[in-house]
C-alpha atoms as a PDB file:
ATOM      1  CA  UNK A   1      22.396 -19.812  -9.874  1.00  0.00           C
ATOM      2  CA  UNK A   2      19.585 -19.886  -7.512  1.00  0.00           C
ATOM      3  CA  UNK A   3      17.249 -17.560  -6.896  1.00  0.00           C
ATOM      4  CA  UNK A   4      15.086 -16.713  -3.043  1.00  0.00           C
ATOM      5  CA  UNK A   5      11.981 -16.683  -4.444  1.00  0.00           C
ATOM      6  CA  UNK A   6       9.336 -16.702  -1.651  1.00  0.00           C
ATOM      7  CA  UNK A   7       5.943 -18.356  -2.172  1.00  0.00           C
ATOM      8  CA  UNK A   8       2.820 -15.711  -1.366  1.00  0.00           C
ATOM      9  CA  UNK A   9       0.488 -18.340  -0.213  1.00  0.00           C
ATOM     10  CA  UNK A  10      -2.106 -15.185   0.249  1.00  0.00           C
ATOM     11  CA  UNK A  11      -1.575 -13.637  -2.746  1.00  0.00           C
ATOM     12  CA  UNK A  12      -1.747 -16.899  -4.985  1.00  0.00           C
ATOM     13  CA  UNK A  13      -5.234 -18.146  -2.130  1.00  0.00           C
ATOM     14  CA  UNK A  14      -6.366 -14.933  -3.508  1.00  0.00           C
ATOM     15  CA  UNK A  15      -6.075 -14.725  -7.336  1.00  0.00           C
ATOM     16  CA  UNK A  16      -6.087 -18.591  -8.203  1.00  0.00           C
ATOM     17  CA  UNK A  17      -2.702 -18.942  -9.421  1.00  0.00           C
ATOM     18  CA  UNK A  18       0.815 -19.425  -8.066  1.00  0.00           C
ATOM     19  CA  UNK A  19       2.686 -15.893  -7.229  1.00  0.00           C
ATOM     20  CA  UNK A  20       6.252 -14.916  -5.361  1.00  0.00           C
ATOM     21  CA  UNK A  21       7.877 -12.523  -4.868  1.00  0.00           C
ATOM     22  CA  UNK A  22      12.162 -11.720  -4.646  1.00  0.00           C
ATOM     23  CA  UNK A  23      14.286  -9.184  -4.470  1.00  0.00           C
ATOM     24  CA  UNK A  24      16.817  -8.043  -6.834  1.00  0.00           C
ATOM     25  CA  UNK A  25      20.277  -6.486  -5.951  1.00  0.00           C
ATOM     26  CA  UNK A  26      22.740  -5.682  -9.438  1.00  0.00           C
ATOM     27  CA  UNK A  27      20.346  -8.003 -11.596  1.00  0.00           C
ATOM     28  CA  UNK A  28      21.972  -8.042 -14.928  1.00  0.00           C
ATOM     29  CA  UNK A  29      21.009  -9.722 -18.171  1.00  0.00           C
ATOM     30  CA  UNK A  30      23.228 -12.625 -18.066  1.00  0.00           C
ATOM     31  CA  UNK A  31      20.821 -13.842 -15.422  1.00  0.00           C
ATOM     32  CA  UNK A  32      17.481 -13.198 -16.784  1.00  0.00           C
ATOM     33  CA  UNK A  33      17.238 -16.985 -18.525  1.00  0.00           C
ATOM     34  CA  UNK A  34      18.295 -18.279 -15.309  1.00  0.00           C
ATOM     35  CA  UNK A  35      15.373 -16.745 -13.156  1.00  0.00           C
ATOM     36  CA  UNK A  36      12.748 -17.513 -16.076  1.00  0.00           C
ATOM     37  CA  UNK A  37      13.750 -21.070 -15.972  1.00  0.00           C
ATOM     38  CA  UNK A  38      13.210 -20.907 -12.158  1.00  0.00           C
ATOM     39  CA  UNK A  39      10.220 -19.310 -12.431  1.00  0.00           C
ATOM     40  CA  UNK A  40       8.401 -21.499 -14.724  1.00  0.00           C
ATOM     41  CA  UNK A  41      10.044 -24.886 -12.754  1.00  0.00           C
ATOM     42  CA  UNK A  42       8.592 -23.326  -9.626  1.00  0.00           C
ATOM     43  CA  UNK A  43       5.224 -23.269 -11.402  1.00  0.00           C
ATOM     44  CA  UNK A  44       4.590 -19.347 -10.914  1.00  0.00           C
ATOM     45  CA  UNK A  45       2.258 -17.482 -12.670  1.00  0.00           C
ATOM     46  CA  UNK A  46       3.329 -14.025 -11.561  1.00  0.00           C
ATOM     47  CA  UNK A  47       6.637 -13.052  -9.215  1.00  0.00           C
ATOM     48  CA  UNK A  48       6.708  -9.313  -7.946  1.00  0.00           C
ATOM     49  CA  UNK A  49      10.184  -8.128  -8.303  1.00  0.00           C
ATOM     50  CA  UNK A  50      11.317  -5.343  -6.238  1.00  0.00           C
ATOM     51  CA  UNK A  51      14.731  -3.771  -6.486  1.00  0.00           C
ATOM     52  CA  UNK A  52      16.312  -0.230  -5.571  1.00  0.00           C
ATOM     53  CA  UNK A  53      19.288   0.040  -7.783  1.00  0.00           C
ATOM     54  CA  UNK A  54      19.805   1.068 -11.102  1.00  0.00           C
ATOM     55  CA  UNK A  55      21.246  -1.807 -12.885  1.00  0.00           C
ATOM     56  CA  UNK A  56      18.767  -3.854 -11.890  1.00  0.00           C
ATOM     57  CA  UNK A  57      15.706  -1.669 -12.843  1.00  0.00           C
ATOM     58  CA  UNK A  58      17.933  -0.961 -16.518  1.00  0.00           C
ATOM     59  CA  UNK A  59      18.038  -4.856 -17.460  1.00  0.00           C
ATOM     60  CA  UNK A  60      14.190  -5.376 -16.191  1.00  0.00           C
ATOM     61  CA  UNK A  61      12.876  -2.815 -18.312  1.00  0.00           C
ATOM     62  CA  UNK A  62      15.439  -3.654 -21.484  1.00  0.00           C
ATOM     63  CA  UNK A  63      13.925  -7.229 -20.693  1.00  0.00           C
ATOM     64  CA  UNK A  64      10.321  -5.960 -20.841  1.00  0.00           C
ATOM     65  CA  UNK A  65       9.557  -7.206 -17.750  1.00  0.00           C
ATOM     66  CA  UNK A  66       6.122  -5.122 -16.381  1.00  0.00           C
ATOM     67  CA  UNK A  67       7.127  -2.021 -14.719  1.00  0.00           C
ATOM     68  CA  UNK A  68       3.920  -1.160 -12.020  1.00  0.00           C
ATOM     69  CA  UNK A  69       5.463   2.228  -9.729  1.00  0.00           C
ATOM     70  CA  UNK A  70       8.182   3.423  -7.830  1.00  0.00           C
ATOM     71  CA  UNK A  71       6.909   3.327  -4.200  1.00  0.00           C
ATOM     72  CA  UNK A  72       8.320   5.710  -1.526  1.00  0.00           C
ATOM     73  CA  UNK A  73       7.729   4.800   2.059  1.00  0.00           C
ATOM     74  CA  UNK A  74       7.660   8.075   4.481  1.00  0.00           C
ATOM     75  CA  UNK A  75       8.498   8.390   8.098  1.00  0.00           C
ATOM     76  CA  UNK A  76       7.635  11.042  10.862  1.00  0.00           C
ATOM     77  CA  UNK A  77       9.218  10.958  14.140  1.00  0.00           C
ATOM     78  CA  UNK A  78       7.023  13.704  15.637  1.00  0.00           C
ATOM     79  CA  UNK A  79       3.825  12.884  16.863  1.00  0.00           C
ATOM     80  CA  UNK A  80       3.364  15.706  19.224  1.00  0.00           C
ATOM     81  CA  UNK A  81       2.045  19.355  17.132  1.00  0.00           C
ATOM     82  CA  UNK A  82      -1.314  17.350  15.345  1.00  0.00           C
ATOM     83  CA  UNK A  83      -4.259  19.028  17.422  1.00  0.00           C
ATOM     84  CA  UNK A  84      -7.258  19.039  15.070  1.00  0.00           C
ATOM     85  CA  UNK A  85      -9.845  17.244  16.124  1.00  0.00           C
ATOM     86  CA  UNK A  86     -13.409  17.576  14.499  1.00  0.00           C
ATOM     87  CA  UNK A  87     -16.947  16.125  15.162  1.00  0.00           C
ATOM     88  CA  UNK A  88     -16.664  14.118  11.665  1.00  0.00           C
ATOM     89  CA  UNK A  89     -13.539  12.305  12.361  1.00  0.00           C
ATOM     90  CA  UNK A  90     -13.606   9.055  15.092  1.00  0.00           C
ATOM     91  CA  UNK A  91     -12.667   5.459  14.940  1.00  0.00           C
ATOM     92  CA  UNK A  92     -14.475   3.075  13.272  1.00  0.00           C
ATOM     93  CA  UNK A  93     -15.998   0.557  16.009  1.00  0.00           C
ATOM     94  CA  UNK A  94     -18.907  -1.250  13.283  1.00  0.00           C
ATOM     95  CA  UNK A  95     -18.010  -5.087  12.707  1.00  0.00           C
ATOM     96  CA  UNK A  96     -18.695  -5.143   9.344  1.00  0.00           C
ATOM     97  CA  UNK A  97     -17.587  -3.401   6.251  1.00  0.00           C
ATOM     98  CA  UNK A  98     -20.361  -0.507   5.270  1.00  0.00           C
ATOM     99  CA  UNK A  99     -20.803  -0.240   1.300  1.00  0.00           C
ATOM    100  CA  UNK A 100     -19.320   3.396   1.585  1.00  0.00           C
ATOM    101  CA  UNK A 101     -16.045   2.010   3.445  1.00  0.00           C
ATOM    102  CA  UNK A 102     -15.729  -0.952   0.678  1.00  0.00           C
ATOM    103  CA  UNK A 103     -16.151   2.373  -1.516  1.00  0.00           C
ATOM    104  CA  UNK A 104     -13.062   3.839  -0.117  1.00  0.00           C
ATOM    105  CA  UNK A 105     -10.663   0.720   0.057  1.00  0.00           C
ATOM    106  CA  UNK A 106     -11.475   0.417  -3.620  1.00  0.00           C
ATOM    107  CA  UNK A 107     -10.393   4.000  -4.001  1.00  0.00           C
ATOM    108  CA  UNK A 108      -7.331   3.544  -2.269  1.00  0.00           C
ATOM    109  CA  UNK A 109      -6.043   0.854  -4.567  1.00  0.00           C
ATOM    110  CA  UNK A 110      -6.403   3.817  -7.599  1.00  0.00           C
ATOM    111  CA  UNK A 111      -2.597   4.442  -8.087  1.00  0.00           C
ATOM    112  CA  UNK A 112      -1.747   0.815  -6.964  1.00  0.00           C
ATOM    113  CA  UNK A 113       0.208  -1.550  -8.720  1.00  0.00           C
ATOM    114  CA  UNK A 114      -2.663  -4.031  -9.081  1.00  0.00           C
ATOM    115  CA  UNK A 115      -4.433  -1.342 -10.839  1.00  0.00           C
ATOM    116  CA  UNK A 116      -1.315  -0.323 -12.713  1.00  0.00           C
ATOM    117  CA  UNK A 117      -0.877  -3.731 -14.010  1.00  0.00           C
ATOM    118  CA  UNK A 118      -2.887  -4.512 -17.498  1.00  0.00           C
ATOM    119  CA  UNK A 119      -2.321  -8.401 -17.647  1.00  0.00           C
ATOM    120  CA  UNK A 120      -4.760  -8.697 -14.278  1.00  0.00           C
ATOM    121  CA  UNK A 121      -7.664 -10.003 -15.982  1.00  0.00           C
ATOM    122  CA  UNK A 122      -9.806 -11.166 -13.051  1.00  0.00           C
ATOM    123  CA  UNK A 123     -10.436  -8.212 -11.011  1.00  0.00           C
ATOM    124  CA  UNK A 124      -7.182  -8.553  -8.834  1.00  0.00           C
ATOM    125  CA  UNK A 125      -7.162  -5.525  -7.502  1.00  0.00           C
ATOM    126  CA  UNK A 126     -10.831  -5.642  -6.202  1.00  0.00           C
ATOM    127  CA  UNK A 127     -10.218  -8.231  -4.554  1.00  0.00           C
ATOM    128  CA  UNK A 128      -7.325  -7.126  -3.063  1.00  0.00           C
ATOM    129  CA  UNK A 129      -8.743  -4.238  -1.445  1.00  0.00           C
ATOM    130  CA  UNK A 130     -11.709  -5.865  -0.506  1.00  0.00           C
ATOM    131  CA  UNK A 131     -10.108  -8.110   1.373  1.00  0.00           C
ATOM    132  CA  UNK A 132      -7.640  -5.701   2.863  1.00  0.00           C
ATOM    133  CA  UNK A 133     -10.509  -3.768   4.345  1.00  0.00           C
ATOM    134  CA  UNK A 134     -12.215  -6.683   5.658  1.00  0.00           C
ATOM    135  CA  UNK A 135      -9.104  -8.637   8.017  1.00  0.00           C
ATOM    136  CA  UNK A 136      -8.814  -4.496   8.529  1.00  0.00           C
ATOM    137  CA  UNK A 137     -12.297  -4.213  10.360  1.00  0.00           C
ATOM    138  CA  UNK A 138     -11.721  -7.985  11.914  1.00  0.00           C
ATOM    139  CA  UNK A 139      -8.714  -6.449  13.262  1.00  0.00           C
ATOM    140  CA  UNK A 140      -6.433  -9.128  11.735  1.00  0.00           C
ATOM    141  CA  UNK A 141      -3.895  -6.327   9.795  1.00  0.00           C
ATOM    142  CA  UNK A 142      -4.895  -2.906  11.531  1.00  0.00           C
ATOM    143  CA  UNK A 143      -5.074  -1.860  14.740  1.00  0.00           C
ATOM    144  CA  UNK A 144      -7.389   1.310  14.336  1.00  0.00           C
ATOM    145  CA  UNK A 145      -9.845   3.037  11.441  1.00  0.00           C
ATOM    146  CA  UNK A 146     -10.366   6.097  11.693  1.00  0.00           C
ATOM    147  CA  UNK A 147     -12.783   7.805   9.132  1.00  0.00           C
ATOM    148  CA  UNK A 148     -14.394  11.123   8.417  1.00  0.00           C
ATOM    149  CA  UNK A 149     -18.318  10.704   7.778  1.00  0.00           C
ATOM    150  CA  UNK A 150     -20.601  12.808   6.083  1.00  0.00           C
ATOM    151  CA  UNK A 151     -23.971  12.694   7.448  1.00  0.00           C
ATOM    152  CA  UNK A 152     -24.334   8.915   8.285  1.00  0.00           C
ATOM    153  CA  UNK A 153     -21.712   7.686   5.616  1.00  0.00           C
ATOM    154  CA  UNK A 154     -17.717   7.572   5.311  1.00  0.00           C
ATOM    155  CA  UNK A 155     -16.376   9.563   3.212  1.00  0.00           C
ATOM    156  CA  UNK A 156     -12.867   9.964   4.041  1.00  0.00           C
ATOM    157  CA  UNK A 157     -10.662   6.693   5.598  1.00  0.00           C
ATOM    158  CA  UNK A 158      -6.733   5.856   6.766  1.00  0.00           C
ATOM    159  CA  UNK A 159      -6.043   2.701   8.467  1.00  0.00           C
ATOM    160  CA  UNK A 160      -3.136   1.528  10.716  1.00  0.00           C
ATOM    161  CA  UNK A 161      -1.718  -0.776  12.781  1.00  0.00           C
ATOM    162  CA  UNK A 162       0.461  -0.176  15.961  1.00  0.00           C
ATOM    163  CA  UNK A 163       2.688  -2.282  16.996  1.00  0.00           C
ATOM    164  CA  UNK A 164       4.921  -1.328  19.437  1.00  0.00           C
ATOM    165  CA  UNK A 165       6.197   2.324  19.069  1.00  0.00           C
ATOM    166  CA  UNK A 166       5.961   2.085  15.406  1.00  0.00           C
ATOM    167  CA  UNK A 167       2.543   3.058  13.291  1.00  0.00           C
ATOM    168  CA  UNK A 168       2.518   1.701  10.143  1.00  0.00           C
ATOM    169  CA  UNK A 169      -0.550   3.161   7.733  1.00  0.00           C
ATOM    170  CA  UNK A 170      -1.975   0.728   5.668  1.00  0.00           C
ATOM    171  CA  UNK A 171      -5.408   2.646   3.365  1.00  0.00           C
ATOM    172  CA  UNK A 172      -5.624   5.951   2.930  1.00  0.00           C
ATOM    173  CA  UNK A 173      -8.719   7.474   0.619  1.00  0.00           C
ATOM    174  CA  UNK A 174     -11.250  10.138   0.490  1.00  0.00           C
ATOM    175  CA  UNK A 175     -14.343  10.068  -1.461  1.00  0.00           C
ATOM    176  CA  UNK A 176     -13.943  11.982  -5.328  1.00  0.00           C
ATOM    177  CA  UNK A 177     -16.782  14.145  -4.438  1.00  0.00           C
ATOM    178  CA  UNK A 178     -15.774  15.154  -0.937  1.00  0.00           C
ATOM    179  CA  UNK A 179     -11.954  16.121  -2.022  1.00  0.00           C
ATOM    180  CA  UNK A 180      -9.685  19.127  -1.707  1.00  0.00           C
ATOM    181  CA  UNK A 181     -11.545  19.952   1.446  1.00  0.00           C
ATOM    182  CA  UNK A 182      -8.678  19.369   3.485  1.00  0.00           C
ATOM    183  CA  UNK A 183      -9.896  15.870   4.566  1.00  0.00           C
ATOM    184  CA  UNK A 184      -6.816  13.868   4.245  1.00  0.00           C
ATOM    185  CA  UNK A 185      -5.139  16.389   6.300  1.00  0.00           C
ATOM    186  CA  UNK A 186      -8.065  16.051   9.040  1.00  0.00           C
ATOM    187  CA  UNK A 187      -7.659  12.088   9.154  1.00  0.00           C
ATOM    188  CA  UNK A 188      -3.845  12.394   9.398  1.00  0.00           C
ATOM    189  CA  UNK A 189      -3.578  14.643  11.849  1.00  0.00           C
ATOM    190  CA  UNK A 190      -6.187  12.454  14.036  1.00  0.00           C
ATOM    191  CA  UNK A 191      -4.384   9.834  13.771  1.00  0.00           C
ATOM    192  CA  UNK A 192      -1.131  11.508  14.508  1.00  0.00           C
ATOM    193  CA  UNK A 193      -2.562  12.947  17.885  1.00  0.00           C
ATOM    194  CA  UNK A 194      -4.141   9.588  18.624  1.00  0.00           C
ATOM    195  CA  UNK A 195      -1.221   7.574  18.161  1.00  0.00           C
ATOM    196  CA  UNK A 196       0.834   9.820  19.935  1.00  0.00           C
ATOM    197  CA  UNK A 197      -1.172   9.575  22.885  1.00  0.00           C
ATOM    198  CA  UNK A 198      -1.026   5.929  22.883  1.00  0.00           C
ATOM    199  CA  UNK A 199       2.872   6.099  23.143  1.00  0.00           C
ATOM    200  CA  UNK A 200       3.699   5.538  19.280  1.00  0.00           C
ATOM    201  CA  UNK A 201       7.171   7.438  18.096  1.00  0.00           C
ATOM    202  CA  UNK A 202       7.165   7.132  14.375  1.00  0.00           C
ATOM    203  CA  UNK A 203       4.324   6.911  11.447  1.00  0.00           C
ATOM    204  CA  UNK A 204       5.293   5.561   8.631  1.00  0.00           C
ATOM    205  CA  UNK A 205       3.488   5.298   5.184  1.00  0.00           C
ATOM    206  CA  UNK A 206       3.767   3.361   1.679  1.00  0.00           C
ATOM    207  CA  UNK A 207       2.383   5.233  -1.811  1.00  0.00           C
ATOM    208  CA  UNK A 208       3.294   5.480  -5.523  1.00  0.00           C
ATOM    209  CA  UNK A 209       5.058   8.206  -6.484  1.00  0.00           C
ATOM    210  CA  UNK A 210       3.171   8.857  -9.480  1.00  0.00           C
ATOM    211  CA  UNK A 211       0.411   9.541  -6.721  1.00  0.00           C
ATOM    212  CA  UNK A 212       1.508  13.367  -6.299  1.00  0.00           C
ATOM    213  CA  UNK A 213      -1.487  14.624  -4.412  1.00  0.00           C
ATOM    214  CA  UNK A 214      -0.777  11.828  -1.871  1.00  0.00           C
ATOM    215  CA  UNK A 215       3.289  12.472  -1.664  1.00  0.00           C
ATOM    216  CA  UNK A 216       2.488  16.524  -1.068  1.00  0.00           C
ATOM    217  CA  UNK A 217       0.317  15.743   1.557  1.00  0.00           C
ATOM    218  CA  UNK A 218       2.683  13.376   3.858  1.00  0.00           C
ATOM    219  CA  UNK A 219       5.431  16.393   2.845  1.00  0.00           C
ATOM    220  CA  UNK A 220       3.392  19.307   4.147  1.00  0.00           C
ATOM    221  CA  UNK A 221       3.367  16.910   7.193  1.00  0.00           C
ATOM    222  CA  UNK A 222       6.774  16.834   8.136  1.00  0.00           C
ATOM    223  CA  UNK A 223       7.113  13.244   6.714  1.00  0.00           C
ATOM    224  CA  UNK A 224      10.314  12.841   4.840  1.00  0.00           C
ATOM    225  CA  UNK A 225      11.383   9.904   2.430  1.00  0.00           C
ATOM    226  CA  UNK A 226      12.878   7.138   4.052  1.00  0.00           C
ATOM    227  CA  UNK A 227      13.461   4.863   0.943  1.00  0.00           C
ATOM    228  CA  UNK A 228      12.074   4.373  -2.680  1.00  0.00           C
ATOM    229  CA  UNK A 229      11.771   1.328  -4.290  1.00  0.00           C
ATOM    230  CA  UNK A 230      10.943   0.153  -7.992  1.00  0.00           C
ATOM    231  CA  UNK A 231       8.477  -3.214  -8.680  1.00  0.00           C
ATOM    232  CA  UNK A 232       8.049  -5.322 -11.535  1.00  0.00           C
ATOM    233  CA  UNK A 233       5.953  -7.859 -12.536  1.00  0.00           C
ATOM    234  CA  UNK A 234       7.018 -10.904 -14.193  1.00  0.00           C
ATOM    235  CA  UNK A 235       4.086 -12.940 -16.165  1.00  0.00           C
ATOM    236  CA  UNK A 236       5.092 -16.428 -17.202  1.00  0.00           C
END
């Protein structure tokens, strides 16, 4: 049996080593030897599993095989009720990161799985994040930043990128000191009103579900769940 594992080429530029990913439908333990072996003839390090069914998330964790978050993706299809606007939200127009942005995409990585994930050794998920927010500002993986600033610094961040109708959000933080001041909301709503007005009809978003404060936020929205999904990480 043969198994689609695709090559990250990013991922494994990235951290040094070799890394996939596939996707698991009815996995059961009959075939766990079988994707080892391919894993370790393939000459991968790590392989992100992701799977939505039961069986298969039953015979991963039996297996031991690194459970790092359920993620839920949300959806909203209206774009037109988000009117606040403030004088501390705008786009981000600098062409570089500031140290207070590179603050934020760190802090947005919190509930990831890189961060989840106790065999990264080499500050993965740094690096992850850093680079995320850097093709973000070069406008390689997002379309728009908008931030909320405090004085001359950011303190609050969400980025996206439109393509087509569709807005798909990529980091979403707010400084520890500056939370539970409604910010999140603030940058959200922004964005909803600005990408309504440039002719997007749906917003979607990716988070943990372990990241509550996050999930009640896109709720009290009107985002609803579109689909959940569980990842593992297999170390060879």
């Amino acid at each position: 049996m043969a198994f689609n594992i695709k090559t990250l080429d990013f991922d494994t530029h990235l951290f040094g080593y070799k890394v996939g990913r596939i996707e698991l439908h009815n996995f059961v333990k009959k075939d766990l030897g079988a994707l080892k072996k391919q894993v370790e003839n393939e000459a991968f390090r790590l392989v992100y599993i992701f799977t939505n069914d039961e069986r298969s998330k039953s015979t991963l964790n039996a297996a031991g095989v690194t459970f790092v978050g359920e993620t839920r993706v949300y959806i909203n299809k209206d774009l037109k009720s988000h009117p606040t606007i403030t004088n501390s939200i705008g786009l981000y127009e600098k062409c570089f990161v500031s140290p207070s942005l590179l603050k934020l995409a760190y802090a947005s990585g919190a509930f990831s799985r890189f961060s989840n994930d106790p065999h990264f050794t080499g500050n993965e998920s740094l690096k992850v994040f850093k680079t995320w927010i850097e093709k973000s500002v070069r406008k390689e993986i997002a379309s728009h930043i908008v931030v909320y600033k405090a004085g001359s610094r950011e303190v609050g961040l969400v980025t996206c990128n439109l393509i087509g109708d569709c807005c798909k959000i990529g980091l979403m933080a707010v400084h520890e000191n500056f939370r539970n001041k409604n910010i999140a909301r603030g940058l959200m709503q922004f964005l909803a009103g600005l990408m309504g007005g440039q002719g997007a009809k749906t917003i979607t978003v990716t988070t943990q579900s372990k990241n509550t404060a996050a999930c009640r936020l896109y709720e009290s929205l009107g985002f609803n769940i579109q689909a959940t999904e569980s990842i593992f990480h297999l170390w060879i």
